[in-house]
C-alpha atoms as a PDB file:
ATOM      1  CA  UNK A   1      -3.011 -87.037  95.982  1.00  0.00           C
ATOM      2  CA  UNK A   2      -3.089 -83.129  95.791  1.00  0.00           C
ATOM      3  CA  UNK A   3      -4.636 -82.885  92.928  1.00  0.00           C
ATOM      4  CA  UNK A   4      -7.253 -85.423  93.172  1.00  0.00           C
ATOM      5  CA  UNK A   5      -8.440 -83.987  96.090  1.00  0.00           C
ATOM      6  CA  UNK A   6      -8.685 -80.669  94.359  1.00  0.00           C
ATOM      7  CA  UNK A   7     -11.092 -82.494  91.919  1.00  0.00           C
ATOM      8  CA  UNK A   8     -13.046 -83.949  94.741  1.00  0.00           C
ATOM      9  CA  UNK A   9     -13.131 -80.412  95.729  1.00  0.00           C
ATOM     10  CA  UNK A  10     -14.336 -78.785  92.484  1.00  0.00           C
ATOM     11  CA  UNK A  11     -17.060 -81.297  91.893  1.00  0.00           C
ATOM     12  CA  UNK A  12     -18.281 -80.538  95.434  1.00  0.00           C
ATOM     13  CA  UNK A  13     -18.518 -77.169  94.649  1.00  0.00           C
ATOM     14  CA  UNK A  14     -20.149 -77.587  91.376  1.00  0.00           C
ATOM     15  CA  UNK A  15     -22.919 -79.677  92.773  1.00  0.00           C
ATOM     16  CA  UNK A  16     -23.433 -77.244  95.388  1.00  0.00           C
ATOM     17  CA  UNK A  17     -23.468 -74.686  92.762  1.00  0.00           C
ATOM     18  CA  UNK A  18     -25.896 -76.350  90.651  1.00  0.00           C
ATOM     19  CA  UNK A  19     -28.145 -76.767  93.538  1.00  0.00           C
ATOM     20  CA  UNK A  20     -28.635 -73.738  94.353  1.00  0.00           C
ATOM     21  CA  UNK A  21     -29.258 -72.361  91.028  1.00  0.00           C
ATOM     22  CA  UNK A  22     -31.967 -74.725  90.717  1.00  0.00           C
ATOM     23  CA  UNK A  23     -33.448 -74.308  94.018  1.00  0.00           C
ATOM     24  CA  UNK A  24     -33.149 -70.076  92.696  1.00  0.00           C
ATOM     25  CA  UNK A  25     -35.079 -71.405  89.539  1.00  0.00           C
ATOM     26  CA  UNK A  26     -37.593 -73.252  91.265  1.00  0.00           C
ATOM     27  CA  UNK A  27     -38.391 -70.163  93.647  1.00  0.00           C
ATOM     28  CA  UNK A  28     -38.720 -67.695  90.704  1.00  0.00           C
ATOM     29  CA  UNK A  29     -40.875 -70.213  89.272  1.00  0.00           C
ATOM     30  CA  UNK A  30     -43.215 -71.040  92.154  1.00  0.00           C
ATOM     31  CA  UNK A  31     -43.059 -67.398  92.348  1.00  0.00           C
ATOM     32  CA  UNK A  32     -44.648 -66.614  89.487  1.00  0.00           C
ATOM     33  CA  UNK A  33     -46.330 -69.088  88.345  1.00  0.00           C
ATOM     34  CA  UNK A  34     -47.635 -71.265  91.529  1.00  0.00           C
ATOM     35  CA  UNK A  35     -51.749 -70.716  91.652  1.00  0.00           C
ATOM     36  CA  UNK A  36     -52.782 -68.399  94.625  1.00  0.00           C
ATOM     37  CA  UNK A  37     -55.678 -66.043  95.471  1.00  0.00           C
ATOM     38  CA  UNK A  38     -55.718 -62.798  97.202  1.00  0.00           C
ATOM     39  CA  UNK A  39     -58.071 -60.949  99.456  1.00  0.00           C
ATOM     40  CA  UNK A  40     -58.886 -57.560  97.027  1.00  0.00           C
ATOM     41  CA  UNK A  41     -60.436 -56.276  99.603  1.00  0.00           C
ATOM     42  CA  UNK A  42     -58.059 -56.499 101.918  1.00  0.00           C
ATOM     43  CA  UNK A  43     -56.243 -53.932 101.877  1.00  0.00           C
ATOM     44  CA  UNK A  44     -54.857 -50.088 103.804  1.00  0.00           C
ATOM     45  CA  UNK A  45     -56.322 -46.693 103.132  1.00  0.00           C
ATOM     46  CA  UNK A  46     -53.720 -44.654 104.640  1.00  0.00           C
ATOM     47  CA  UNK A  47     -51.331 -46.888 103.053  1.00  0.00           C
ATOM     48  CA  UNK A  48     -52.171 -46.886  99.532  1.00  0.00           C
ATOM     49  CA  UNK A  49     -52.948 -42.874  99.669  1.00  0.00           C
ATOM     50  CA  UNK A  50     -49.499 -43.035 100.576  1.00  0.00           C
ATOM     51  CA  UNK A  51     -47.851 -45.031  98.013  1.00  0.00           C
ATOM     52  CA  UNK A  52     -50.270 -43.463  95.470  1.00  0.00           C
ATOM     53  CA  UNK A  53     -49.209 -39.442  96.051  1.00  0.00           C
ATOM     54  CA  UNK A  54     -45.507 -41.092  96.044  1.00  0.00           C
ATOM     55  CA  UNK A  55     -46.078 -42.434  92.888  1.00  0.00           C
ATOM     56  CA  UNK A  56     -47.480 -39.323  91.327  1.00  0.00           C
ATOM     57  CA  UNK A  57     -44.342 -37.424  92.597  1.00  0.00           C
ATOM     58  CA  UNK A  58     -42.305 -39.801  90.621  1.00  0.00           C
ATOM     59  CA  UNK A  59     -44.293 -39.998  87.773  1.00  0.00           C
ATOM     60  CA  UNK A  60     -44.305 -36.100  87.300  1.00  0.00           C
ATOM     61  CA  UNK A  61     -40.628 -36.206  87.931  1.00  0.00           C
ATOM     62  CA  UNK A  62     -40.248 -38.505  85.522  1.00  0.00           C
ATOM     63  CA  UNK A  63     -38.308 -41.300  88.134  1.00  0.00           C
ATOM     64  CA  UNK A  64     -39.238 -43.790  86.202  1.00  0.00           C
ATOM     65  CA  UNK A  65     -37.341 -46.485  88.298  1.00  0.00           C
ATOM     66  CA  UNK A  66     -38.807 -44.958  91.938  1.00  0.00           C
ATOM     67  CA  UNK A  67     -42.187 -45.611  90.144  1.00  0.00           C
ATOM     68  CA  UNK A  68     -41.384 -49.148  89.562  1.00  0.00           C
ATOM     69  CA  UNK A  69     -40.500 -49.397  93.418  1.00  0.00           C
ATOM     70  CA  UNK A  70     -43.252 -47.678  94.362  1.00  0.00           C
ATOM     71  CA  UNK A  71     -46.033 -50.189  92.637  1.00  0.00           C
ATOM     72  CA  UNK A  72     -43.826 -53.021  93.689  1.00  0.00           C
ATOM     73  CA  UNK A  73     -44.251 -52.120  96.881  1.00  0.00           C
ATOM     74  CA  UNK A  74     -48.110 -51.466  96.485  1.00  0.00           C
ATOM     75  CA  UNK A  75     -48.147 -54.639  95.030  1.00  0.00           C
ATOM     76  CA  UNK A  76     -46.916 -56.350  97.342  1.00  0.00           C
ATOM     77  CA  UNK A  77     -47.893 -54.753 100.650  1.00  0.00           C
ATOM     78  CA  UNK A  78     -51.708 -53.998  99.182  1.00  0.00           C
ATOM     79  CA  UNK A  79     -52.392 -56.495  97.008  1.00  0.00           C
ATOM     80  CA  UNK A  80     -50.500 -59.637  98.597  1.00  0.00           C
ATOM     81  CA  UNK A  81     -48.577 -60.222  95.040  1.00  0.00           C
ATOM     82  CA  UNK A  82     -44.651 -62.296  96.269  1.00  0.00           C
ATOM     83  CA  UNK A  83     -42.019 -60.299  95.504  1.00  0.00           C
ATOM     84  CA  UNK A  84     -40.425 -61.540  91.896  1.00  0.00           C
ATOM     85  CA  UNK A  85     -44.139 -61.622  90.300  1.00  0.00           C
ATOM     86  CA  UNK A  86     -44.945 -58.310  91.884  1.00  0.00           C
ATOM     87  CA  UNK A  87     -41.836 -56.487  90.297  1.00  0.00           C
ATOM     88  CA  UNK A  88     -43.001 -58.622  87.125  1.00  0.00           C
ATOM     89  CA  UNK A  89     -46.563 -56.904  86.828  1.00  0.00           C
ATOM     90  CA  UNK A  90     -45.348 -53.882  87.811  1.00  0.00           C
ATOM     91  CA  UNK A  91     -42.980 -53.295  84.986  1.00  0.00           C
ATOM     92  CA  UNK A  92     -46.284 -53.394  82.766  1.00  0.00           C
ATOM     93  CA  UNK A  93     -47.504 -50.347  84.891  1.00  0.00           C
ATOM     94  CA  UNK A  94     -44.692 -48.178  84.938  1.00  0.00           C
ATOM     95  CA  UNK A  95     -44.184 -48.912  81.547  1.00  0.00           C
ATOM     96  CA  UNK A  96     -47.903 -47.774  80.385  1.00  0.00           C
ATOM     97  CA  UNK A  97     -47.579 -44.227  82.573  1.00  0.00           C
ATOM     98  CA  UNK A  98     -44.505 -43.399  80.654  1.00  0.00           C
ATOM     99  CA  UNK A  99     -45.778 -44.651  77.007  1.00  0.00           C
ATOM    100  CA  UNK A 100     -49.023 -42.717  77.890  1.00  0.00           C
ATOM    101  CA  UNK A 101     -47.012 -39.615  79.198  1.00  0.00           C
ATOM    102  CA  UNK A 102     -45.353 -39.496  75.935  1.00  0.00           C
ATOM    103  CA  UNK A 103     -48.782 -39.273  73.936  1.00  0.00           C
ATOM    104  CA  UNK A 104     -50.431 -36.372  72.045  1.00  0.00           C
ATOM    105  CA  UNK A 105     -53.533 -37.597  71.206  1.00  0.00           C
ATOM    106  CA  UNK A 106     -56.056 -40.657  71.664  1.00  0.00           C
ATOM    107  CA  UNK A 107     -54.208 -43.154  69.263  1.00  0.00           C
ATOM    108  CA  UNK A 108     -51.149 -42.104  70.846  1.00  0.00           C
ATOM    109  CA  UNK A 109     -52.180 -42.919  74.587  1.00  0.00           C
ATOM    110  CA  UNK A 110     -53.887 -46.055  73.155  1.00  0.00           C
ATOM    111  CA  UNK A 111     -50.356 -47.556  72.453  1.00  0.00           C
ATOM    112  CA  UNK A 112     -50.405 -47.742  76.209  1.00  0.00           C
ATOM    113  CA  UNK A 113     -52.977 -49.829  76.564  1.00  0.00           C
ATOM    114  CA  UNK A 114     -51.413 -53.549  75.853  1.00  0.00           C
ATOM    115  CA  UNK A 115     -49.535 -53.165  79.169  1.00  0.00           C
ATOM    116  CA  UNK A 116     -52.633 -52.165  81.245  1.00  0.00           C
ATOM    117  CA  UNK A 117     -54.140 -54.968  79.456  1.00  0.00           C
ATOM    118  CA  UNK A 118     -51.321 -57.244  81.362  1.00  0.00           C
ATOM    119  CA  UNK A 119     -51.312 -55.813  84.249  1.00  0.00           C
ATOM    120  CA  UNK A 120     -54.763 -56.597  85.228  1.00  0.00           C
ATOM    121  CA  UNK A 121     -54.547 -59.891  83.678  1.00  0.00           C
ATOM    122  CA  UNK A 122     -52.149 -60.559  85.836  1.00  0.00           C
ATOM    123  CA  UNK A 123     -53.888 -58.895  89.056  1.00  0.00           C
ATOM    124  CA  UNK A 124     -56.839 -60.917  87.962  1.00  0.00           C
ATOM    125  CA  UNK A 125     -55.114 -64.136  88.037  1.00  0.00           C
ATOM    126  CA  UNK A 126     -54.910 -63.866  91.473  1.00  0.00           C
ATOM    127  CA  UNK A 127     -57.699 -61.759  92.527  1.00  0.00           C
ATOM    128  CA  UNK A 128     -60.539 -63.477  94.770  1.00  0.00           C
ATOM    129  CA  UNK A 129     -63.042 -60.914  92.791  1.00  0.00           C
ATOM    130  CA  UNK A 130     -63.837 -61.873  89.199  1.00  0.00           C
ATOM    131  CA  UNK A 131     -63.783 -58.794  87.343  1.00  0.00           C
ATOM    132  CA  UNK A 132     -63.325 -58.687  84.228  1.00  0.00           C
ATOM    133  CA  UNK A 133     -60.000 -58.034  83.338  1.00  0.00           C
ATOM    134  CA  UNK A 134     -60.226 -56.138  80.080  1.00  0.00           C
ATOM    135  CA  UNK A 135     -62.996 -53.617  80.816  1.00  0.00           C
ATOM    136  CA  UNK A 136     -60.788 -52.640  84.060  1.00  0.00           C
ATOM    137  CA  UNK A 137     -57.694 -51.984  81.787  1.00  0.00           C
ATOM    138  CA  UNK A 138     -60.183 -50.039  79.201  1.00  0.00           C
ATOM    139  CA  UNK A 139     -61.415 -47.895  82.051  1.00  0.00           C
ATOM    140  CA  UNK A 140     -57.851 -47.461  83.834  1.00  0.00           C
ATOM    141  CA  UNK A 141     -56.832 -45.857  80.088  1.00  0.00           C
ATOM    142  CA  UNK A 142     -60.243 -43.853  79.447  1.00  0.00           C
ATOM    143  CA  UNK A 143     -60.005 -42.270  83.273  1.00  0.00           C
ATOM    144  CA  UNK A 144     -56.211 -40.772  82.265  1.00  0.00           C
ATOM    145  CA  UNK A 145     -57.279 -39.761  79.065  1.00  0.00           C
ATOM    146  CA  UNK A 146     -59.859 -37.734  80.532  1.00  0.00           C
ATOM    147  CA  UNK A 147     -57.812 -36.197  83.048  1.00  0.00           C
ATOM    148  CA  UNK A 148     -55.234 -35.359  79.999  1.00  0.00           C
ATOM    149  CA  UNK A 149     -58.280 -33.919  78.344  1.00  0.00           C
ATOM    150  CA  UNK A 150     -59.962 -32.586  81.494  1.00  0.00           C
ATOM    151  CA  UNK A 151     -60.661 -28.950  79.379  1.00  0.00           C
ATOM    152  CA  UNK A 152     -62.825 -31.054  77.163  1.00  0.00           C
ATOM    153  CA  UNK A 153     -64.733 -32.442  79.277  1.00  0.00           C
ATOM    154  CA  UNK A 154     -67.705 -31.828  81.877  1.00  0.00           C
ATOM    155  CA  UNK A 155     -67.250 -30.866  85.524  1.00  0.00           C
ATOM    156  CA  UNK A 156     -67.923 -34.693  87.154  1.00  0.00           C
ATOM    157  CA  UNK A 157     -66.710 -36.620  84.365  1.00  0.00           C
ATOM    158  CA  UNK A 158     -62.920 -37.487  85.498  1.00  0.00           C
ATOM    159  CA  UNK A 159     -65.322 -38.694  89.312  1.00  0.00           C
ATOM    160  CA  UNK A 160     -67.463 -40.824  87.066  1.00  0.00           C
ATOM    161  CA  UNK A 161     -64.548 -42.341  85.647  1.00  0.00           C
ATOM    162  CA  UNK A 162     -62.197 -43.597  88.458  1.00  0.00           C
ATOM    163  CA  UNK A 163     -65.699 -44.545  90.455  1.00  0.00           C
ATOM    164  CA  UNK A 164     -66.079 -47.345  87.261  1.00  0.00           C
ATOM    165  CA  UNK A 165     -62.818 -48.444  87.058  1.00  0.00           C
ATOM    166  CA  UNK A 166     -63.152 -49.227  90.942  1.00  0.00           C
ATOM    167  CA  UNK A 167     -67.139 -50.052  90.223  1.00  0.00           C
ATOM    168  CA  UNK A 168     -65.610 -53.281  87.697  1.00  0.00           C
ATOM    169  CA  UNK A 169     -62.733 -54.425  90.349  1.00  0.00           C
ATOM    170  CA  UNK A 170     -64.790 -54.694  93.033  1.00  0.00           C
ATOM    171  CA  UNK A 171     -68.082 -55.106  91.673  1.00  0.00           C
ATOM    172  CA  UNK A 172     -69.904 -52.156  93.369  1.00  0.00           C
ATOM    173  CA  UNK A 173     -72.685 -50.022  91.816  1.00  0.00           C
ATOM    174  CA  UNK A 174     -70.614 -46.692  90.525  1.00  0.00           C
ATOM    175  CA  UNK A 175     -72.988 -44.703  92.535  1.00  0.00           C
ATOM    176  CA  UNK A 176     -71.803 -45.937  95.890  1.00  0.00           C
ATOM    177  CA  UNK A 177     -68.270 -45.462  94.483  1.00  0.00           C
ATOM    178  CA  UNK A 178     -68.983 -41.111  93.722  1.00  0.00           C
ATOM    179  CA  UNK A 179     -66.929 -40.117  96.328  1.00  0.00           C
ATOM    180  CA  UNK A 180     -64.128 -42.126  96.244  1.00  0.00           C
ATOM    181  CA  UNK A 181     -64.160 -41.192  92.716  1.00  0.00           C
ATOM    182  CA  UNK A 182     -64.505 -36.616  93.550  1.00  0.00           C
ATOM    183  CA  UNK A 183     -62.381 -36.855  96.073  1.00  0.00           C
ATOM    184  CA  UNK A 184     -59.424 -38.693  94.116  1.00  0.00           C
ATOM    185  CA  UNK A 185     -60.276 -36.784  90.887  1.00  0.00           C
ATOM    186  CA  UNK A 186     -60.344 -33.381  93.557  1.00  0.00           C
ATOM    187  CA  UNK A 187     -56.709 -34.310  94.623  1.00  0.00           C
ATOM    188  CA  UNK A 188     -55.846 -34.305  90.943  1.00  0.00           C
ATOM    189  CA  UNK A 189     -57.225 -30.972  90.193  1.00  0.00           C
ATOM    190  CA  UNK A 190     -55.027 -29.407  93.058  1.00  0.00           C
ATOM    191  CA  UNK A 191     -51.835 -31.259  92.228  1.00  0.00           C
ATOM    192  CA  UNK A 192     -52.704 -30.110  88.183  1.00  0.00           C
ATOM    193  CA  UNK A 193     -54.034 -26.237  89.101  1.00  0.00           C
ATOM    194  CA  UNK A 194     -50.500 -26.131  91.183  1.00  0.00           C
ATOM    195  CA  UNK A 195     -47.924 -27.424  88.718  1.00  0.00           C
ATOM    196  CA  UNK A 196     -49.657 -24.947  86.433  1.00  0.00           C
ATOM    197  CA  UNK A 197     -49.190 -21.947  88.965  1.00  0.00           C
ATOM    198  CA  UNK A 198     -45.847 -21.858  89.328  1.00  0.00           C
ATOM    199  CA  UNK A 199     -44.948 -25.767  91.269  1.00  0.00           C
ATOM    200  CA  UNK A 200     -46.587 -28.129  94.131  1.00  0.00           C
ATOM    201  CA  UNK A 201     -45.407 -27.288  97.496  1.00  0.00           C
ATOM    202  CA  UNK A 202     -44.838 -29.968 100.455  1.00  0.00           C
ATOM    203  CA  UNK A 203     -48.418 -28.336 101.796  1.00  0.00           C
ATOM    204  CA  UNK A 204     -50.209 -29.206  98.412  1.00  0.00           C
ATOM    205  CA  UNK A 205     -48.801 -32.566  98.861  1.00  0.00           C
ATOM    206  CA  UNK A 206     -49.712 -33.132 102.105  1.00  0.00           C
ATOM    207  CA  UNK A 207     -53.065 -31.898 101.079  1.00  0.00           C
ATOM    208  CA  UNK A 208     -53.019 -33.768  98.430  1.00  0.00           C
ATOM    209  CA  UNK A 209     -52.374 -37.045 100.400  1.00  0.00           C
ATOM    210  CA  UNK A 210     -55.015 -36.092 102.697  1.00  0.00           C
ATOM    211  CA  UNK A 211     -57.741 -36.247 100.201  1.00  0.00           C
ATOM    212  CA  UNK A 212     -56.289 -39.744  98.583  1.00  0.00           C
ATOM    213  CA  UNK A 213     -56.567 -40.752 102.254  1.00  0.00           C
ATOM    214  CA  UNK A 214     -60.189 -39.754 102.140  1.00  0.00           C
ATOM    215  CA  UNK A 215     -60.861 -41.323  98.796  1.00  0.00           C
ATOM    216  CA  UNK A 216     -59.184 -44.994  99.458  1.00  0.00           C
ATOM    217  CA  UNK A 217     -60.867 -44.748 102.972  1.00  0.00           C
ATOM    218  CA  UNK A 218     -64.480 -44.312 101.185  1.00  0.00           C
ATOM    219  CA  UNK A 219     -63.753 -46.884  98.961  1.00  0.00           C
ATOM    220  CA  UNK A 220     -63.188 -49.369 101.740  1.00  0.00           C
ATOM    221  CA  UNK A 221     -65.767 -48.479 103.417  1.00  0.00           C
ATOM    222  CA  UNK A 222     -68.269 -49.455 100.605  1.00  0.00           C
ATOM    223  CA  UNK A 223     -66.592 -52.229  99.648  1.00  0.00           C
ATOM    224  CA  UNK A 224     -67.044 -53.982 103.181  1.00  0.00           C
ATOM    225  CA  UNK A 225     -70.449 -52.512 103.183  1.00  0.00           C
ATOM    226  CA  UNK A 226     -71.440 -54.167 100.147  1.00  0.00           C
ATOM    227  CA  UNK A 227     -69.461 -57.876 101.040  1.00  0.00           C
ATOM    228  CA  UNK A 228     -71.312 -57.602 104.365  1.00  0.00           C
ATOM    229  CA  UNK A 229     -74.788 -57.109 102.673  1.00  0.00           C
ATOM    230  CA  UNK A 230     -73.936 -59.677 100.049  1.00  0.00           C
ATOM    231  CA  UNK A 231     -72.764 -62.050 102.699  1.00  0.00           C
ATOM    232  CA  UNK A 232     -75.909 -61.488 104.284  1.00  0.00           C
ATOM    233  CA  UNK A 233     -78.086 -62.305 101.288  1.00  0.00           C
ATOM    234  CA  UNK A 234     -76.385 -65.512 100.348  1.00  0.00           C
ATOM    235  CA  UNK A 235     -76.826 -66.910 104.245  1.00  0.00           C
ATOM    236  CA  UNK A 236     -80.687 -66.265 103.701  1.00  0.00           C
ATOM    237  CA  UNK A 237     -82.999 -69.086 103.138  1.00  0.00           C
ATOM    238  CA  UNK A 238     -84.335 -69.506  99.680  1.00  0.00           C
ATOM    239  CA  UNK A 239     -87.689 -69.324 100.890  1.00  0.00           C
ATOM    240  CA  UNK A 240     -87.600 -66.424 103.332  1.00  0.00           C
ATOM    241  CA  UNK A 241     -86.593 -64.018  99.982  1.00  0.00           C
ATOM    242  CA  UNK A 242     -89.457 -65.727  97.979  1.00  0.00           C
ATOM    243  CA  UNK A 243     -91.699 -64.804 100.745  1.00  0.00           C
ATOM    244  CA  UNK A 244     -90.356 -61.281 101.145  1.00  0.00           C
ATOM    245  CA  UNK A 245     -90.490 -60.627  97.604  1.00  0.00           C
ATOM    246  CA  UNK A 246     -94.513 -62.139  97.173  1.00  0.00           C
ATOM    247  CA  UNK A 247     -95.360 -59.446 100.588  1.00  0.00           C
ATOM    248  CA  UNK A 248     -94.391 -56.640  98.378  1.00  0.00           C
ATOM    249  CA  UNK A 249     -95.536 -57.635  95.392  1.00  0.00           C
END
């Protein structure tokens, strides 16, 4: 009587076991696979200055695991990515910086473009903004190649670079985006400059996150500029831009 109730017992358990393992399996598949769409646009300044100057104090410490958090976090709290497919694209992030980081020359930092080539196909799978997925991982790589090879290039040319990699994901003429683009590329230059000098104090940091505060600020700002005026357009009549355009012309 014992033991059959002790098999009763264990095949109660089983089943319970087995039913939660699939209900795990269907939530890490819902998770990452389930269609959804995000709001780009929607996102916090202050917040991802934040998360960015914490991830370049990790990358420059070489934390390679703290950088994982970090974009998981950004991810997730910027981007609206759930939590398993967020720590899924960014592994292909964190593992780019460090293969780049590695590199010498172009055809070295090159090898880290398959995972940036993942990582916004992935961001672009959900994105509400249809970018184009490659050109965005192209320009991610060319902007960190130029700031590798910043003493072979022009003054302006790292600011061009990170305004057209933001110009592609949100599709904004890269002359509205200048500023977002000086001011990130200026917070750069004073981390850089400082780690050359002798190391980056908490002040430089702060500084630092100041400017990146600045910089994701302006970037917003045009952004919703630019979805406002667009919005605008679209709600006005056929003919009333026909008969603008013929009192001009």
């Amino acid at each position: 009587m014992s033991s059959e109730r002790s098999r009763r017992t264990r095949k109660i358990v089983v089943r319970v076991m087995v039913l939660v393992l699939a209900l795990l399996a269907g939530g890490v598949l819902y998770d990452l696979y389930f269609p959804r769409t995000t709001h780009m646009r929607e996102f916090d300044p202050d917040e991802v200055a934040r998360l960015e100057t914490a991830m370049w104090r990790s990358y420059y410490d070489q934390q390679r695991l703290r950088l994982f958090n970090e974009l998981s976090e950004l991810l997730r709290t910027q981007y609206h990515m759930p939590l398993i497919r967020s720590n899924h694209v960014a592994y292909y992030a964190a593992n780019a910086a460090f293969v780049f980081k590695q590199g010498k020359e172009r055809v070295d930092y090159e090898k880290a473009l398959p995972d940036l080539l993942k990582f916004y196909g992935e961001i672009r799978k959900l994105s509400d903004i249809p970018f184009d997925a490659e050109r965005a991982a192209r320009l991610e790589l060319e902007w960190w190649i130029i700031h590798r090879q910043r003493a072979q290039h022009a003054p302006g040319d790292l600011d061009k670079a990170l305004a057209e990699l933001q110009a592609e994901i949100y599709r904004v003429p890269v002359e509205r985006l200048m500023e977002h683009g000086r001011l990130r590329a200026e917070a750069m230059t004073i981390r850089d400059t400082k780690a050359e000098n002798g190391g980056v104090t908490e002040a430089d940091w702060a500084r630092i996150n100041d400017l990146l505060r600045q910089s994701w600020r302006s970037l917003a700002r045009v952004i919703s500029i630019h979805q406002i005026a667009n919005e605008s357009l679209s709600k006005t009549p056929r003919f009333a831009i026909t008969c603008r355009t013929e009192r001009h012309s």
